[in-house]
Protein backbone atom coordinates (compact mmCIF):
# COMPACT_ATOMS: atom_id res chain seq x y z
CA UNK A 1 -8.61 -46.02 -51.39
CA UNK A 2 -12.15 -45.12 -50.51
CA UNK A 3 -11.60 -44.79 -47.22
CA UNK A 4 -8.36 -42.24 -47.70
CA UNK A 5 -10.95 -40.24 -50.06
CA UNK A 6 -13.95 -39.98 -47.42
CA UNK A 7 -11.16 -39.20 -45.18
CA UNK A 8 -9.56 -36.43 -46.90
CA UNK A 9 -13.26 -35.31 -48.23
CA UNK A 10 -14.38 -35.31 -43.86
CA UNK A 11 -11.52 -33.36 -43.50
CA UNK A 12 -12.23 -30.39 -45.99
CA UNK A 13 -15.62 -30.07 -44.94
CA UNK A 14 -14.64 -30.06 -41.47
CA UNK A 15 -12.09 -26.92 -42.34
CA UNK A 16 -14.75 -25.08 -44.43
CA UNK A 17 -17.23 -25.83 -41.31
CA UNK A 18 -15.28 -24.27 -39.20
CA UNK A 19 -14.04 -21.26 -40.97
CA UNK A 20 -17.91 -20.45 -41.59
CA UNK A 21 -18.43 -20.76 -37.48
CA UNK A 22 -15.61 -18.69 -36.87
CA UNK A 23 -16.58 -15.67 -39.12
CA UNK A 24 -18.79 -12.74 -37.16
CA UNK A 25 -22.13 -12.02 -38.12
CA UNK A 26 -22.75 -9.60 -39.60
CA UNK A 27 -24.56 -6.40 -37.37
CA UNK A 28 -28.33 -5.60 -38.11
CA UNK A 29 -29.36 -2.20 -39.70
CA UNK A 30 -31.15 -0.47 -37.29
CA UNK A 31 -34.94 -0.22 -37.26
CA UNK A 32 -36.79 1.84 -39.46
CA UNK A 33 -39.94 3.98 -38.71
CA UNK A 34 -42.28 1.65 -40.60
CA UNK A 35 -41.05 -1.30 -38.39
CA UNK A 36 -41.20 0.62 -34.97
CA UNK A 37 -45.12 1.77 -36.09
CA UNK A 38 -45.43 -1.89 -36.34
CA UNK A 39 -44.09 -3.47 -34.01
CA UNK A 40 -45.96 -1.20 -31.51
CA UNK A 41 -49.85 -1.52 -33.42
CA UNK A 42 -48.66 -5.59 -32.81
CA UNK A 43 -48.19 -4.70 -29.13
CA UNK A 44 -50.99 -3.04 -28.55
CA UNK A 45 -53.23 -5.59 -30.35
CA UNK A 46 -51.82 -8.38 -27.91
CA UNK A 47 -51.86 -5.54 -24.74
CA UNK A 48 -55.61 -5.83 -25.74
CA UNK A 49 -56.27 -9.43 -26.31
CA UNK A 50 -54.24 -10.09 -22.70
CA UNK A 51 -56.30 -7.07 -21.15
CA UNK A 52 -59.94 -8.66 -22.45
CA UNK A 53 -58.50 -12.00 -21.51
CA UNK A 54 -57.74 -11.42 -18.00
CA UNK A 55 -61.49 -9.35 -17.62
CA UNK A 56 -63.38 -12.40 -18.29
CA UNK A 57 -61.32 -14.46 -16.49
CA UNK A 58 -61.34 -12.36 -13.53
CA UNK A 59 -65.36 -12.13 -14.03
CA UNK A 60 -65.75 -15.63 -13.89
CA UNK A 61 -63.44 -15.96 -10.89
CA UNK A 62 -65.88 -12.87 -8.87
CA UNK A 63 -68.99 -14.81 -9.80
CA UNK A 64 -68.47 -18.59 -8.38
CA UNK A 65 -67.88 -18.06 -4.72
CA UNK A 66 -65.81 -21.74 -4.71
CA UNK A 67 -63.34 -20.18 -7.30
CA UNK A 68 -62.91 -17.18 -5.30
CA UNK A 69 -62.33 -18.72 -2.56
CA UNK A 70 -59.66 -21.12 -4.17
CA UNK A 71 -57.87 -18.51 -5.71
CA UNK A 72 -57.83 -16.82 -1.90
CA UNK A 73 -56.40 -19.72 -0.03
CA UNK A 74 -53.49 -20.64 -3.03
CA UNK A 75 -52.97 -16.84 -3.13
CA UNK A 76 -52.30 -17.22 0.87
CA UNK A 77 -50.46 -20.22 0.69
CA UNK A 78 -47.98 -18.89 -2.00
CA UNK A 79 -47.65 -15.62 0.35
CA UNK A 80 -46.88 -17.85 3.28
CA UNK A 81 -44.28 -19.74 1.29
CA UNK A 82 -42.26 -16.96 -0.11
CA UNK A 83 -43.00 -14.34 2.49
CA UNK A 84 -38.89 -14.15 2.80
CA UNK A 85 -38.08 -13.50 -0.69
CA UNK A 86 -41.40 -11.00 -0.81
CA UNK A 87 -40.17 -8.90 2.24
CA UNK A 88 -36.72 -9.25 1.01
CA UNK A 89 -37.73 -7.75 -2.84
CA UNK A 90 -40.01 -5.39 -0.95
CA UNK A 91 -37.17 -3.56 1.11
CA UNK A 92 -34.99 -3.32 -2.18
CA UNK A 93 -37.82 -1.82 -3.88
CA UNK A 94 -38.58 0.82 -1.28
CA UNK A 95 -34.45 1.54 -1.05
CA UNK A 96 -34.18 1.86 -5.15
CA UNK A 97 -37.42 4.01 -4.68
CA UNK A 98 -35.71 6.30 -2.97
CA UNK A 99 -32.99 6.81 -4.45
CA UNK A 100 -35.30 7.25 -7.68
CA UNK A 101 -36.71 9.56 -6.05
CA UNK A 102 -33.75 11.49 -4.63
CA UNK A 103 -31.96 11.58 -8.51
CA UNK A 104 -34.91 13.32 -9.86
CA UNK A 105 -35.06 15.93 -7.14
CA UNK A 106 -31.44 16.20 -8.28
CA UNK A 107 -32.06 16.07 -11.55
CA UNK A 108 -34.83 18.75 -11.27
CA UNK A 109 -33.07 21.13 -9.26
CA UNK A 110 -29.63 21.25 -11.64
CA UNK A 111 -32.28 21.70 -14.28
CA UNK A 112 -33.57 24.65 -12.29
CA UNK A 113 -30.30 26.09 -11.67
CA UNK A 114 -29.42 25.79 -15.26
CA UNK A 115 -32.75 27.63 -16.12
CA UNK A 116 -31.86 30.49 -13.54
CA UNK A 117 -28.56 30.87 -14.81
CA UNK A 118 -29.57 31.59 -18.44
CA UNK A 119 -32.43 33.85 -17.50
CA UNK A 120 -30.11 35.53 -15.55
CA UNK A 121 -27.98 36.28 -18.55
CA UNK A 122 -30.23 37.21 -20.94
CA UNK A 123 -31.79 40.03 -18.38
C-alpha cells in the first residue's frame, strides 16, 4: 500500500511539475533611467580598469626585448595560420563598408531633398 501511495504521490508532483514548466514567464518591465545611469557608470568603471590593465601590460611587454619578441613571432604564427579566414573576414568587411557607406550617402541626400523641399514651401 506504500508503494501505490508514493506512486500516486510521484505522479501528482510530476503533473504540478510540469504545469509550472509549461507556464510562460512572465516579460520584464523595461529599464528605468536610474538603472541605465547605472549600468553605464559600471561600464565605464570596468572600460577603465581593462584600459589601465592593458597599459601596464603593454609597458611591460615594450620594455623586455625577449617578451617583445615572443609576442612578435606568436603574433606571426597565428597570422600565418588563419591568414584564410583573415583575408576572407577582411573582403566582407571592406564589401559591408561600402555599402555602409553608400546607405548614408543615401540616407544624407533624401535628407537633403527633404530639407529642400520644405524650404521651398515655406519661401
Amino acid at each position: 500500500m506504500t508503494q501505490s501511495k508514493l506512486a500516486n504521490d510521484t505522479t501528482g508532483a510530476k503533473t504540478k511539475k510540469s504545469a509550472k514548466h509549461k507556464a510562460k514567464p512572465a516579460r520584464m518591465a523595461p529599464a528605468s533611467n536610474g538603472e541605465i545611469l547605472v549600468k553605464g557608470v559600471v561600464m565605464g568603471f570596468i572600460i577603465s580598469g581593462v584600459t589601465h590593465a592593458s597599459k601596464s601590460i603593454t609597458r611591460a611587454l615594450v620594455s623586455h626585448p625577449l617578451a617583445l619578441f615572443s609576442t612578435g613571432l606568436v603574433t606571426g604564427y597565428l597570422t600565418h595560420k588563419y591568414r584564410k579566414e583573415i583575408i576572407v573576414l577582411g573582403n566582407k568587411t571592406a564589401v559591408e563598408s561600402k555599402n555602409f557607406v553608400l546607405r548614408q550617402r543615401e540616407n544624407l541626400g533624401d535628407l537633403i531633398a527633404e530639407i529642400k523641399a520644405e524650404s521651398g514651401e515655406m519661401h
